[in-house]
N, C-alpha and C. Protein backbone atom coordinates (compact mmCIF):
# COMPACT_ATOMS: atom_id res chain seq x y z
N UNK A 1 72.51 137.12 50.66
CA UNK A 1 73.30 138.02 49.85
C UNK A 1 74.00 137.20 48.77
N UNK A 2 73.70 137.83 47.49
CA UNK A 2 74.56 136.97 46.09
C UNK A 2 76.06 137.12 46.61
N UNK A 3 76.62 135.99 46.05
CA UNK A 3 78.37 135.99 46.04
C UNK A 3 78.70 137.40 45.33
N UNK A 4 78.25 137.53 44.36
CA UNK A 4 78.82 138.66 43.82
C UNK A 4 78.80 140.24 45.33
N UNK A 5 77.63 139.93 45.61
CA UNK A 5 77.46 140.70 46.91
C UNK A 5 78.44 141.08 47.37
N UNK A 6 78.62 139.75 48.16
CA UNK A 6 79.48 139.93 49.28
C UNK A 6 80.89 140.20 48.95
N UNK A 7 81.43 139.84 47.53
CA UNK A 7 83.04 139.98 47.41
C UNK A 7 82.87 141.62 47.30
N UNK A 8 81.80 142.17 47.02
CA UNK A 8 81.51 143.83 46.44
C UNK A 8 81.91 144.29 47.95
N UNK A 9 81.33 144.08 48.97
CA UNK A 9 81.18 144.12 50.43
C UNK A 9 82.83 144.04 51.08
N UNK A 10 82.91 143.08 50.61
CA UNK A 10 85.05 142.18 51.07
C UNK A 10 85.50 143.36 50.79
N UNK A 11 85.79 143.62 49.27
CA UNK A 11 86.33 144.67 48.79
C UNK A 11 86.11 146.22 49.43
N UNK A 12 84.78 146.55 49.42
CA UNK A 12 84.91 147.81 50.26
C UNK A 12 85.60 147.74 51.53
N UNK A 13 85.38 147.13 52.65
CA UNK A 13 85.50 146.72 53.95
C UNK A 13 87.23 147.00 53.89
N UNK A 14 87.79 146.63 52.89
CA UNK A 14 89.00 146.16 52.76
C UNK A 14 89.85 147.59 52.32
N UNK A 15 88.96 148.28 51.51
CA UNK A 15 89.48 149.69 51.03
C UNK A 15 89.73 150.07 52.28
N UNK A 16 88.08 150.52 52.43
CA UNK A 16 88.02 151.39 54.29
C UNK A 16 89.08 151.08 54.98
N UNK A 17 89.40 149.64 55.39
CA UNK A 17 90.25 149.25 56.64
C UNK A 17 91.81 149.96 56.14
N UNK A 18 92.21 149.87 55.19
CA UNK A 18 93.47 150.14 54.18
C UNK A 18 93.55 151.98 54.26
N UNK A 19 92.48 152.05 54.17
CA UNK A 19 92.33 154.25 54.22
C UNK A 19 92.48 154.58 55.96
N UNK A 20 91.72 153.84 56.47
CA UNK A 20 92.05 153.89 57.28
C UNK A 20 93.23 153.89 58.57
N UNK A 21 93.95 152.76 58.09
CA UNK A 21 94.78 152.64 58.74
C UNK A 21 95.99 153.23 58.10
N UNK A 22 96.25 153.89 56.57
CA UNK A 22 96.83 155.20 56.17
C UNK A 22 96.99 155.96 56.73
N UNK A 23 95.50 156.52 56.83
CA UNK A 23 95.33 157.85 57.94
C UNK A 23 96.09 157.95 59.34
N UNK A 24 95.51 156.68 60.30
CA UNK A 24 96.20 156.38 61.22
C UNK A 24 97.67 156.60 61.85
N UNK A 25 98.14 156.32 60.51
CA UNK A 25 99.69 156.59 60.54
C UNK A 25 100.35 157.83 60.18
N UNK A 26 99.67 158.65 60.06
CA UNK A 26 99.94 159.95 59.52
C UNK A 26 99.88 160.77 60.60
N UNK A 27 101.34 161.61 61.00
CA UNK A 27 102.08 162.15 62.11
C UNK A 27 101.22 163.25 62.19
N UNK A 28 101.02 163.79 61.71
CA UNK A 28 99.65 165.12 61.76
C UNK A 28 98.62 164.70 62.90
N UNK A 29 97.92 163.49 61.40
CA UNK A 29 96.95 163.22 62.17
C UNK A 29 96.96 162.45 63.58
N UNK A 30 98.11 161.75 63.90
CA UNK A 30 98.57 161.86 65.60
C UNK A 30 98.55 162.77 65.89
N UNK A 31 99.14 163.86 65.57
CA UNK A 31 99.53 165.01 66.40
C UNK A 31 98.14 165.29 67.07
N UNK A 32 97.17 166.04 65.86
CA UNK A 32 96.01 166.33 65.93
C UNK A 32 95.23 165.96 67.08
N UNK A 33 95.10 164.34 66.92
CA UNK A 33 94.15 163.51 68.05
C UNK A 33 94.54 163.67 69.34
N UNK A 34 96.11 163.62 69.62
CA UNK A 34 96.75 163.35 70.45
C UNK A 34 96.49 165.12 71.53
N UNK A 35 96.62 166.04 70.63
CA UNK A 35 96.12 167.42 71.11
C UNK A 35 94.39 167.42 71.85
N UNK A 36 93.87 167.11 70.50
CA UNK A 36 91.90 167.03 71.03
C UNK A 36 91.82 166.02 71.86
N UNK A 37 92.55 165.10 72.30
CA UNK A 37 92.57 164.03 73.40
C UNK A 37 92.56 165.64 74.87
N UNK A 38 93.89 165.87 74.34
CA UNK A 38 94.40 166.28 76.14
C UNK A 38 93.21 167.79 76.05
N UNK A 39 92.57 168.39 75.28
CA UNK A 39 92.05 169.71 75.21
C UNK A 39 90.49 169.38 75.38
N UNK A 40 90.49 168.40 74.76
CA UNK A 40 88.64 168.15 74.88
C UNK A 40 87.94 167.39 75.47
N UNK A 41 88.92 165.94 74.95
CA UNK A 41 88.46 164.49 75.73
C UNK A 41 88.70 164.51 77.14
N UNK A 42 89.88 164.80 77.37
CA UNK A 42 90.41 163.97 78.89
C UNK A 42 89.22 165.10 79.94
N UNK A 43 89.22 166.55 79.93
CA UNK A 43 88.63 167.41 80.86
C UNK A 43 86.99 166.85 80.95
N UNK A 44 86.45 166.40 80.00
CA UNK A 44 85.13 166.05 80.17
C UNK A 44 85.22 164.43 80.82
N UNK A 45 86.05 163.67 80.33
CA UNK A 45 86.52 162.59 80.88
C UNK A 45 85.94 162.78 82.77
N UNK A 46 87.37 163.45 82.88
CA UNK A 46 87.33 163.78 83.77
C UNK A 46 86.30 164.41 84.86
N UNK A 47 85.69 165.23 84.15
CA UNK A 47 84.46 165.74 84.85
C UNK A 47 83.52 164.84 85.01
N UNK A 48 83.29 163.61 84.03
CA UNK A 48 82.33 163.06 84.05
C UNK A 48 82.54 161.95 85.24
N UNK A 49 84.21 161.52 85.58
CA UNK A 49 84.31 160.68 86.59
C UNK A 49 83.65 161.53 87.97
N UNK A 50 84.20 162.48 87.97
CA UNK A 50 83.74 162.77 89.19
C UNK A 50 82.12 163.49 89.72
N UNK A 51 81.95 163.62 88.80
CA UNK A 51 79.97 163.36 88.87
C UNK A 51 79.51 162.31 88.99
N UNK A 52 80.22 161.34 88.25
CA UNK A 52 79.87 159.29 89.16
C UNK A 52 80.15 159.33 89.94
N UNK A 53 81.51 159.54 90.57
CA UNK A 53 81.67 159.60 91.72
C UNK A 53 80.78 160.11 92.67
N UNK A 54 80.37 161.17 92.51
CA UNK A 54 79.22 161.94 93.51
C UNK A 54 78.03 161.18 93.71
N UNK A 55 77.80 161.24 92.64
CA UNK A 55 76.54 159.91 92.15
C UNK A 55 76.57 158.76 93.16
N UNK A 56 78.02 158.05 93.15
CA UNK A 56 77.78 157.30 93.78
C UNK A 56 78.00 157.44 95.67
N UNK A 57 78.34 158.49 95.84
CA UNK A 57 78.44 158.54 97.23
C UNK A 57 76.94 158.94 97.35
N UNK A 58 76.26 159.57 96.45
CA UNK A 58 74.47 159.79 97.65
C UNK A 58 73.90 158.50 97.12
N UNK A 59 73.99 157.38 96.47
CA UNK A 59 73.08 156.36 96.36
C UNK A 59 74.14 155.40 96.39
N UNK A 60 74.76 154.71 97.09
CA UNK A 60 75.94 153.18 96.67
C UNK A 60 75.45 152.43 95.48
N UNK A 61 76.15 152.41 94.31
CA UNK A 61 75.39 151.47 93.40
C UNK A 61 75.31 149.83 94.02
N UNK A 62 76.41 149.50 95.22
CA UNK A 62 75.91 147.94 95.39
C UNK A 62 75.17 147.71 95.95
N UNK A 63 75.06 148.95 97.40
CA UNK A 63 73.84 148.15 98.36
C UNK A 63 72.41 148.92 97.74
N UNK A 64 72.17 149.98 96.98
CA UNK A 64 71.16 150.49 95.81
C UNK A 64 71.01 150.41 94.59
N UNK A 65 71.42 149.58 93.84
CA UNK A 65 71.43 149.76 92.19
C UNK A 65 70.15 150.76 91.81
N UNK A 66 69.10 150.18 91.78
CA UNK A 66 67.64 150.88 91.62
C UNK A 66 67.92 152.61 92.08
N UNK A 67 68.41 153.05 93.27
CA UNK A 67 69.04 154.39 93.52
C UNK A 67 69.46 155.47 92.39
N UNK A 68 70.41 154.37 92.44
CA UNK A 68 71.74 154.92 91.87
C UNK A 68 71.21 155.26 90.47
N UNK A 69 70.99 153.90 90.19
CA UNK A 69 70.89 154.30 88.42
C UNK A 69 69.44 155.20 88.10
N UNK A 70 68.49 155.42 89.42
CA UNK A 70 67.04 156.29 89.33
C UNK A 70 68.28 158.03 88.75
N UNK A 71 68.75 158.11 89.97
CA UNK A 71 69.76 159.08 90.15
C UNK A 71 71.01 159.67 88.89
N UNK A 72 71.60 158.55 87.65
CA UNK A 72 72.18 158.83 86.80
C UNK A 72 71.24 159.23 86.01
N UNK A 73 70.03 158.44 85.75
CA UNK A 73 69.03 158.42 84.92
C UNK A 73 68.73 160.37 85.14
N UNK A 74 68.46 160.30 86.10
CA UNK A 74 67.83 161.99 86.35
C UNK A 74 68.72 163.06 85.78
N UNK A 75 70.19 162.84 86.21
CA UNK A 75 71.31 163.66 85.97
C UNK A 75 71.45 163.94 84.45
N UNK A 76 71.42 162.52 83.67
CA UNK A 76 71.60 162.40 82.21
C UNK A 76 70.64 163.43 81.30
N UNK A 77 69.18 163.58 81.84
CA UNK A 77 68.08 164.12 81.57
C UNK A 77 68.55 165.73 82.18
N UNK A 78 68.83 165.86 83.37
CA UNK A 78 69.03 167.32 83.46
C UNK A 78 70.01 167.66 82.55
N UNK A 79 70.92 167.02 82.24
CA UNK A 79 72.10 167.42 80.91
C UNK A 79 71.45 167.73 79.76
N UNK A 80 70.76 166.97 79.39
CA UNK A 80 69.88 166.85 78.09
C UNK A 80 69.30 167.94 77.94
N UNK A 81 68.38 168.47 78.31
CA UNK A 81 67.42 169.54 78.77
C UNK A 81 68.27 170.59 78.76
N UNK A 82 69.65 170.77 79.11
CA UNK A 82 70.33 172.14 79.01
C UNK A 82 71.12 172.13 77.73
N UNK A 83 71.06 171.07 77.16
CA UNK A 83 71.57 171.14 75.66
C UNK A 83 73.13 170.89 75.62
């Protein structure tokens, strides 16, 4: 990459990080995240622990790895398939 390149590159990188971390700070946009955290993220979070969990009580991932992960592998695919 020419020098000229890369300072072109510095400079963007540098905008982005700068817009970014604007945004960041903007009480809204906490608010916002901080809402779609507890409404969207955490419940699937959550659901998703305890389907590993299950997961891992019919196959042990230590004394089965090969099991276990045959078994996520399958689950991931039945998800898929229902869209």
């Amino acid at each position: 990459m020419a020098r000229r390149e890369k300072g072109e590159v510095f400079l963007l990188r540098n905008l982005l990080v700068a817009a970014a971390k604007r945004i960041a700070a903007d009480p809204e946009v906490q608010a916002r995240a901080a809402d779609t955290y507890e409404s969207a993220v955490k419940p699937r979070l959550s659901a998703a622990r305890d389907e590993l969990r299950d997961l891992a009580r019919e196959a042990d991932p230590l004394q089965d790895p090969r099991a276990f992960a045959r078994r996520v592998k399958d689950r991931i695919s039945e998800l898929n398939k229902r869209g």
